[in-house]
Protein backbone atom coordinates (compact mmCIF):
# COMPACT_ATOMS: atom_id res chain seq x y z
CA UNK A 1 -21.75 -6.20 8.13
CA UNK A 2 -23.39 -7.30 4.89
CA UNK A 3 -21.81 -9.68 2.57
CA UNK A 4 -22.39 -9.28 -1.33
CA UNK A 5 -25.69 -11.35 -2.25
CA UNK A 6 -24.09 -12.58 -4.93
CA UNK A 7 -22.16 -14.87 -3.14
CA UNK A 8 -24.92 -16.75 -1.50
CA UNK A 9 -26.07 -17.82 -4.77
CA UNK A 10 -22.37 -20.32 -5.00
CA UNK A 11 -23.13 -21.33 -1.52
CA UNK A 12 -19.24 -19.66 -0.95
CA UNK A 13 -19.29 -19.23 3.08
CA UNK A 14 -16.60 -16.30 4.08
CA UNK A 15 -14.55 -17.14 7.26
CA UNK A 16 -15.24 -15.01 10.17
CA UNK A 17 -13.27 -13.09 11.79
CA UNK A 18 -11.66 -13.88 15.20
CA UNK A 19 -12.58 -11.67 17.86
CA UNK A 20 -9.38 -10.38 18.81
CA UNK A 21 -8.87 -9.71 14.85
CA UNK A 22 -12.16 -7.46 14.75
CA UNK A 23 -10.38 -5.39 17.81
CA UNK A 24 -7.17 -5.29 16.03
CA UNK A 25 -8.98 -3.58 12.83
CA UNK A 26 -10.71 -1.31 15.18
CA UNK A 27 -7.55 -0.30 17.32
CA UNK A 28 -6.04 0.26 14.06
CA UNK A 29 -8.41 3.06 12.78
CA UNK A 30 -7.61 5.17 16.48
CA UNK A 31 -5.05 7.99 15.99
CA UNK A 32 -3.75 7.39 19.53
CA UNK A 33 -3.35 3.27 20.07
CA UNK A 34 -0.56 2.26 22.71
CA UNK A 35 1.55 -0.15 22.34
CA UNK A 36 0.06 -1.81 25.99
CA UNK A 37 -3.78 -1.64 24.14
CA UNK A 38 -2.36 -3.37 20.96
CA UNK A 39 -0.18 -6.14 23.00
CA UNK A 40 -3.49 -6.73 25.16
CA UNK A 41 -5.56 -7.65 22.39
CA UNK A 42 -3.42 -9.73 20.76
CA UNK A 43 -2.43 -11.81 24.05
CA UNK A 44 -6.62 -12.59 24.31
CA UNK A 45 -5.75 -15.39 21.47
CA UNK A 46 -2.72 -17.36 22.58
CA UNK A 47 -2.33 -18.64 19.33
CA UNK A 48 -2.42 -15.55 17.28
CA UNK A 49 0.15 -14.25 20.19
CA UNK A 50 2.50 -17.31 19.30
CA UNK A 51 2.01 -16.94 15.28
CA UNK A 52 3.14 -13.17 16.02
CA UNK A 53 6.19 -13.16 17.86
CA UNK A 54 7.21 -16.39 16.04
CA UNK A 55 6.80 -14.47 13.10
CA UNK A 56 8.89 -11.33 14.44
CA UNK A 57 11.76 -13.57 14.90
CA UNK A 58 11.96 -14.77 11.60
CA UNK A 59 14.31 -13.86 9.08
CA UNK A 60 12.59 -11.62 6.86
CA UNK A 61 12.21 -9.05 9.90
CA UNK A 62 15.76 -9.22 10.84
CA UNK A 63 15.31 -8.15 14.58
CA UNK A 64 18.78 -8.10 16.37
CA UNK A 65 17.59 -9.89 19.31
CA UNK A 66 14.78 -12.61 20.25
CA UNK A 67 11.34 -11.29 21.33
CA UNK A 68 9.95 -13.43 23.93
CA UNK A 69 5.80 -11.18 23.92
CA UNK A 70 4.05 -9.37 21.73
CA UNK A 71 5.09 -6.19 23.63
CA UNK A 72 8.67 -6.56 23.08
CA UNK A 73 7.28 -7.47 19.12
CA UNK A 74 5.65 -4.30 19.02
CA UNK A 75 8.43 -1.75 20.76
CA UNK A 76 10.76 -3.41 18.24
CA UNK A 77 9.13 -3.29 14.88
CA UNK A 78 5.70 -0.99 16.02
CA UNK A 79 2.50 -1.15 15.64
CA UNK A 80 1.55 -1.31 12.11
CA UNK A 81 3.68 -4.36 11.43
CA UNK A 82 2.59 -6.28 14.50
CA UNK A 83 -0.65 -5.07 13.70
CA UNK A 84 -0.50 -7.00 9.99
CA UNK A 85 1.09 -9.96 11.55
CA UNK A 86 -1.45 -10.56 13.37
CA UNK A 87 -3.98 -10.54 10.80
CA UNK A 88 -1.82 -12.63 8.34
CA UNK A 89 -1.81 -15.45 11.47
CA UNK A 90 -5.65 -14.76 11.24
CA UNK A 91 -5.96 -15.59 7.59
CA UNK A 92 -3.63 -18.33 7.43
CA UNK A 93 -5.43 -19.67 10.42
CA UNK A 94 -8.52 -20.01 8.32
CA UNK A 95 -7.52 -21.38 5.50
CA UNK A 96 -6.11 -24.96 4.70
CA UNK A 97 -2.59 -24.88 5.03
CA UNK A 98 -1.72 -26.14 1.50
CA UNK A 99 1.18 -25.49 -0.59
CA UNK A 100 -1.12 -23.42 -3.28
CA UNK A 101 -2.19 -20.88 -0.13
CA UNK A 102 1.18 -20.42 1.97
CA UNK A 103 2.81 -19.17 -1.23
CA UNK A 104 -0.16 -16.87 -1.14
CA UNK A 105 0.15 -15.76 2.01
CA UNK A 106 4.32 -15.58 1.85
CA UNK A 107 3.42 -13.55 -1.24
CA UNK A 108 0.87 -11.35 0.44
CA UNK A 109 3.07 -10.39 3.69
CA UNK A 110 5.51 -9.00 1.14
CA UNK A 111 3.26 -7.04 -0.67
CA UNK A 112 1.71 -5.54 2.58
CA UNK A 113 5.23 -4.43 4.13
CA UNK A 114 5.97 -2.89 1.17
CA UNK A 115 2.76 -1.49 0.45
CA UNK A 116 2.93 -0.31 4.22
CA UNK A 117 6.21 0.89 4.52
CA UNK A 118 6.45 2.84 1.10
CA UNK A 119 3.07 4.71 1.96
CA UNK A 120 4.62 6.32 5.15
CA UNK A 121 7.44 7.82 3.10
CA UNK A 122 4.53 9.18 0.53
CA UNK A 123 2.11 10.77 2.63
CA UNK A 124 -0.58 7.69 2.24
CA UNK A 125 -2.32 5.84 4.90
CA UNK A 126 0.03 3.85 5.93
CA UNK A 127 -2.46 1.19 7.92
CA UNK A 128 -4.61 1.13 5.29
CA UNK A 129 -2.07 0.84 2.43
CA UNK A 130 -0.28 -2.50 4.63
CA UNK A 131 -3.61 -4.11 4.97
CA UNK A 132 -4.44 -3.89 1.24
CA UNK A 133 -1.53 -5.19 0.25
CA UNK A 134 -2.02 -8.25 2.72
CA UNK A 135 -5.72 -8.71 1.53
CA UNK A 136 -5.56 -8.19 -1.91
CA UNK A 137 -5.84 -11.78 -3.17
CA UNK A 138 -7.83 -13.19 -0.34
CA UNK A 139 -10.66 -13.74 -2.49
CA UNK A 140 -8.32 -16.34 -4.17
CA UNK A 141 -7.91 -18.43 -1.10
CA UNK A 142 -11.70 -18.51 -0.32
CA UNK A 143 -12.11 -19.92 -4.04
CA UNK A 144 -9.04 -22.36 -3.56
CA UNK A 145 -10.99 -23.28 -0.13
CA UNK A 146 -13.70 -23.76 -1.83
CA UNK A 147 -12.71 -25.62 -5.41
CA UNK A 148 -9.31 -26.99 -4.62
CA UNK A 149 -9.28 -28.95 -7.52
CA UNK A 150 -11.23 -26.39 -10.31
CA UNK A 151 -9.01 -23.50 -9.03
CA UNK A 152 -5.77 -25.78 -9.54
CA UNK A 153 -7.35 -26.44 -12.74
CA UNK A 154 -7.58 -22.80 -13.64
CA UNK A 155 -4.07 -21.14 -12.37
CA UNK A 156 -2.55 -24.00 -14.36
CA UNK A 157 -4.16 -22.16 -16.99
CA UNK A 158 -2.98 -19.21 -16.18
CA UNK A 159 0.89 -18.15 -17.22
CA UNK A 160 3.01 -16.87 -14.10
CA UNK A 161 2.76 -13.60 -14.38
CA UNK A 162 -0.78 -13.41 -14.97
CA UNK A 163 -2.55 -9.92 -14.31
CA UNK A 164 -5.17 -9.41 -11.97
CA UNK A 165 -7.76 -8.57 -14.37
CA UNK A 166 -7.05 -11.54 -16.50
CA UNK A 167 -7.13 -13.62 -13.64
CA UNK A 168 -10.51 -12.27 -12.44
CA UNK A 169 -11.87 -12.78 -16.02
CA UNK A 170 -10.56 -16.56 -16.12
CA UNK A 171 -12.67 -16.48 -12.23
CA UNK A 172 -15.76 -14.83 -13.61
CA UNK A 173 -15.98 -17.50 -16.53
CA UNK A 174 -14.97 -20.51 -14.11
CA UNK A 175 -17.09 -19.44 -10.96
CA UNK A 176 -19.55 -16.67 -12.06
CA UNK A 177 -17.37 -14.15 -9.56
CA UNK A 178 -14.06 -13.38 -9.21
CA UNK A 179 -11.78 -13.27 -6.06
CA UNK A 180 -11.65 -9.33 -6.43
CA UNK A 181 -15.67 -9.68 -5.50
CA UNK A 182 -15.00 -12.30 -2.63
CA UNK A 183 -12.20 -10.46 -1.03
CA UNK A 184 -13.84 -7.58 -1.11
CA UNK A 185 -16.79 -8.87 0.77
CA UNK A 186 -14.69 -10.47 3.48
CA UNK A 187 -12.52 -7.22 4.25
CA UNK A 188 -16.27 -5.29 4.98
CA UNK A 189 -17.16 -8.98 6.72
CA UNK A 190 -13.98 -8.79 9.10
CA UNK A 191 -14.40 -4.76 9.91
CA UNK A 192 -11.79 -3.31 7.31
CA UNK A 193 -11.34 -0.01 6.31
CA UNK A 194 -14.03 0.38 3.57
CA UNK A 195 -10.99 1.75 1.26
CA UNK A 196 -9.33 -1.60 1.92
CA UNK A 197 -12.23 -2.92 0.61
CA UNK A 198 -12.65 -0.78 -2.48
CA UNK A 199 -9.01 -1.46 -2.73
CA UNK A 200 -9.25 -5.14 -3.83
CA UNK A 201 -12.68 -4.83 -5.12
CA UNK A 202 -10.89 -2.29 -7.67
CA UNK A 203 -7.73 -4.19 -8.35
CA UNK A 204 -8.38 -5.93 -11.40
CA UNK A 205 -10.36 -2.78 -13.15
CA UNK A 206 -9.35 -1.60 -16.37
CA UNK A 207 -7.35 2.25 -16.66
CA UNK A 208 -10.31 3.80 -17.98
CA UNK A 209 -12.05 2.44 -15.08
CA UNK A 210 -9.96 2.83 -12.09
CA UNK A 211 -8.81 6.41 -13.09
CA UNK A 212 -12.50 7.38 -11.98
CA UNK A 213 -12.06 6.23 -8.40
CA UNK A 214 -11.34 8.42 -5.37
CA UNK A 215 -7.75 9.72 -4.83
CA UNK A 216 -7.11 7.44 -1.81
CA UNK A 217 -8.30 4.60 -3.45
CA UNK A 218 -6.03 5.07 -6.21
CA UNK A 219 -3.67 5.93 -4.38
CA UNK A 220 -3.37 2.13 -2.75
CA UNK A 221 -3.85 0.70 -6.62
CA UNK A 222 -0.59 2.48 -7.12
CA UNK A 223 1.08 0.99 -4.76
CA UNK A 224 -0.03 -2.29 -4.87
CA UNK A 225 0.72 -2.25 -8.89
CA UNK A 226 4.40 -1.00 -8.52
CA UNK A 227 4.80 -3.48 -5.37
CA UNK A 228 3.50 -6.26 -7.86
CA UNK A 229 5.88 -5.32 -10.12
CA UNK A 230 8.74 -5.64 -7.63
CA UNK A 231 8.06 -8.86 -6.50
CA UNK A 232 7.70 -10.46 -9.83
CA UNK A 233 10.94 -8.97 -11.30
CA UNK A 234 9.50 -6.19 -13.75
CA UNK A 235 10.26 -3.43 -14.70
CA UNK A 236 7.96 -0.82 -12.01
CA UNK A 237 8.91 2.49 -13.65
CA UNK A 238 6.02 2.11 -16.45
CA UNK A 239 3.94 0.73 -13.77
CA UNK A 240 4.59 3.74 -11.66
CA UNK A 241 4.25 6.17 -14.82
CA UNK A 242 0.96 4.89 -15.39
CA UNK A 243 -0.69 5.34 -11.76
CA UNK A 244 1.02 7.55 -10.13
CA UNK A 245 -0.16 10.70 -12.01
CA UNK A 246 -3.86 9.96 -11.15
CA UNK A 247 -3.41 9.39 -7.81
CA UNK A 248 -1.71 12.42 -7.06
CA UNK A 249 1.60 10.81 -6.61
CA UNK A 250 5.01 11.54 -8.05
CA UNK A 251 6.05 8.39 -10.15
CA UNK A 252 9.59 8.72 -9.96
CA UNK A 253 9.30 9.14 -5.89
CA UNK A 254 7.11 5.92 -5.97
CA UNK A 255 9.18 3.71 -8.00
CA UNK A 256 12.42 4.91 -6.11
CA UNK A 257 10.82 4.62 -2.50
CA UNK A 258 9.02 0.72 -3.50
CA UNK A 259 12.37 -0.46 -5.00
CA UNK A 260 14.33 0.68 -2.06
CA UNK A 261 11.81 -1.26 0.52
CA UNK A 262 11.93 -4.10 -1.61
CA UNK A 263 15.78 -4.09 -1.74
CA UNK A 264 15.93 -4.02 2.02
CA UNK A 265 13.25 -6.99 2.57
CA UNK A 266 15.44 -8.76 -0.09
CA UNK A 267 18.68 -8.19 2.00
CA UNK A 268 16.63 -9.49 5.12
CA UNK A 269 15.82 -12.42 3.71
CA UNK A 270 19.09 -13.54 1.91
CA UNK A 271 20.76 -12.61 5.72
């Protein structure tokens, strides 16, 4: 696939995608996969096999007994979560493991089960909702990849609970692009759903802008706002009020259906 011209210009070289994560994506996008046909791809890579059951048994999933293969991963937790797992061990994989980028991808692993999980209650893609959530600031690792120091620099800047449009703006002045325009580029790069892709291309747009977008896409911005606004400790029902009505969603549904995910990841954890 094509990667935005625009990035060629900054010399910015996207990682590619493993193999086995390019099958994963495609698997994904089937209405009939197996559990055998998912477990078989993953166990091409060895180490995305290890990252994914090690994963599994981790807290946050809270599985009541040890998985020993991806199979057993998969019958216990199914396919869209091993599924995601598997392409967070991609993206950490790719990326130097500093502390600035493992909260990003702790962060982003969150925001996908929730993102995922939620949309199956609410009639949204489901696959497609779980993978935005775990791409949506990808774009920021390639730029931390690429100016360690002048990103620091610039999220120093930035207070805490920055949004993603002012982020992108602080980008855009800093880089000449913003990580919405990077990530965007590597989701169509590694074989993503193009919605996944409009997804965190769209993320930091303004209401009057993102209120013109199709109904799945805005759909996904929904979620991913009210999940945002869960995992930084704010308040999601005007976050919900504001999205949901475009997107065809009910806002009190949203908000009740994201907060009770995130309660039950939080209960996980703390366990």
């Amino acid at each position: 696939m094509s990667v935005d011209p625009s990035l060629r210009t900054l010399d910015v070289q996207l990682p590619a995608s493993p193999r086995a994560l390019m099958e994963v994506a495609s698997l994904m996008a089937l209405d009939d996969v197996s559990v055998q046909s998912l477990a078989t791809v993953i166990e091409t890579d060895m180490a995305l096999a290890a990252a994914v059951v090690r994963t599994v048994n981790s807290a946050m999933f809270g599985v009541l007994r040890r998985v020993e293969t991806v199979a057993e991963a998969v019958m216990l937790l199914g396919l869209r979560d091993v599924a995601a797992i598997t392409l967070e061990a991609g993206l950490r994989d790719k990326f130097p493991a500093t502390p600035a980028i493992t909260q990003l991808w702790d962060a982003a692993r969150v925001r996908g089960v929730l993102m995922g999980r939620a949309a199956k209650t609410l009639n949204v893609h489901a696959w497609r909702a779980q993978s935005a959530g775990l791409f949506a600031q990808v774009g920021q690792a390639v730029l931390m990849a690429h100016k360690p120091e002048a990103y620091q620099s610039l999220s120093q800047s930035l207070t805490p609970l920055v949004l993603p449009a002012e982020r992108a703006a602080a980008e855009m002045k800093a880089f000449g692009l913003d990580h919405a325009v990077l990530g965007s580029a590597l989701c169509r790069a590694w074989g993503l759903a193009a919605d996944v892709a409009d997804f965190v291309r769209d993320r930091p747009l303004p209401k009057e802008r993102w209120q013109t977008r199709p109904l799945p896409i805005k759909a996904l911005l929904c979620l991913g706002a009210v999940a945002d606004a869960c995992m930084t400790a704010q308040d999601p029902e005007p976050v919900a009020a504001l999205y949901a009505g475009p997107a065809s969603l009910d806002a009190a549904q949203v908000c009740e259906e994201m907060q009770a995910q995130w309660l039950r990841l939080s209960e996980t954890a703390e366990a």
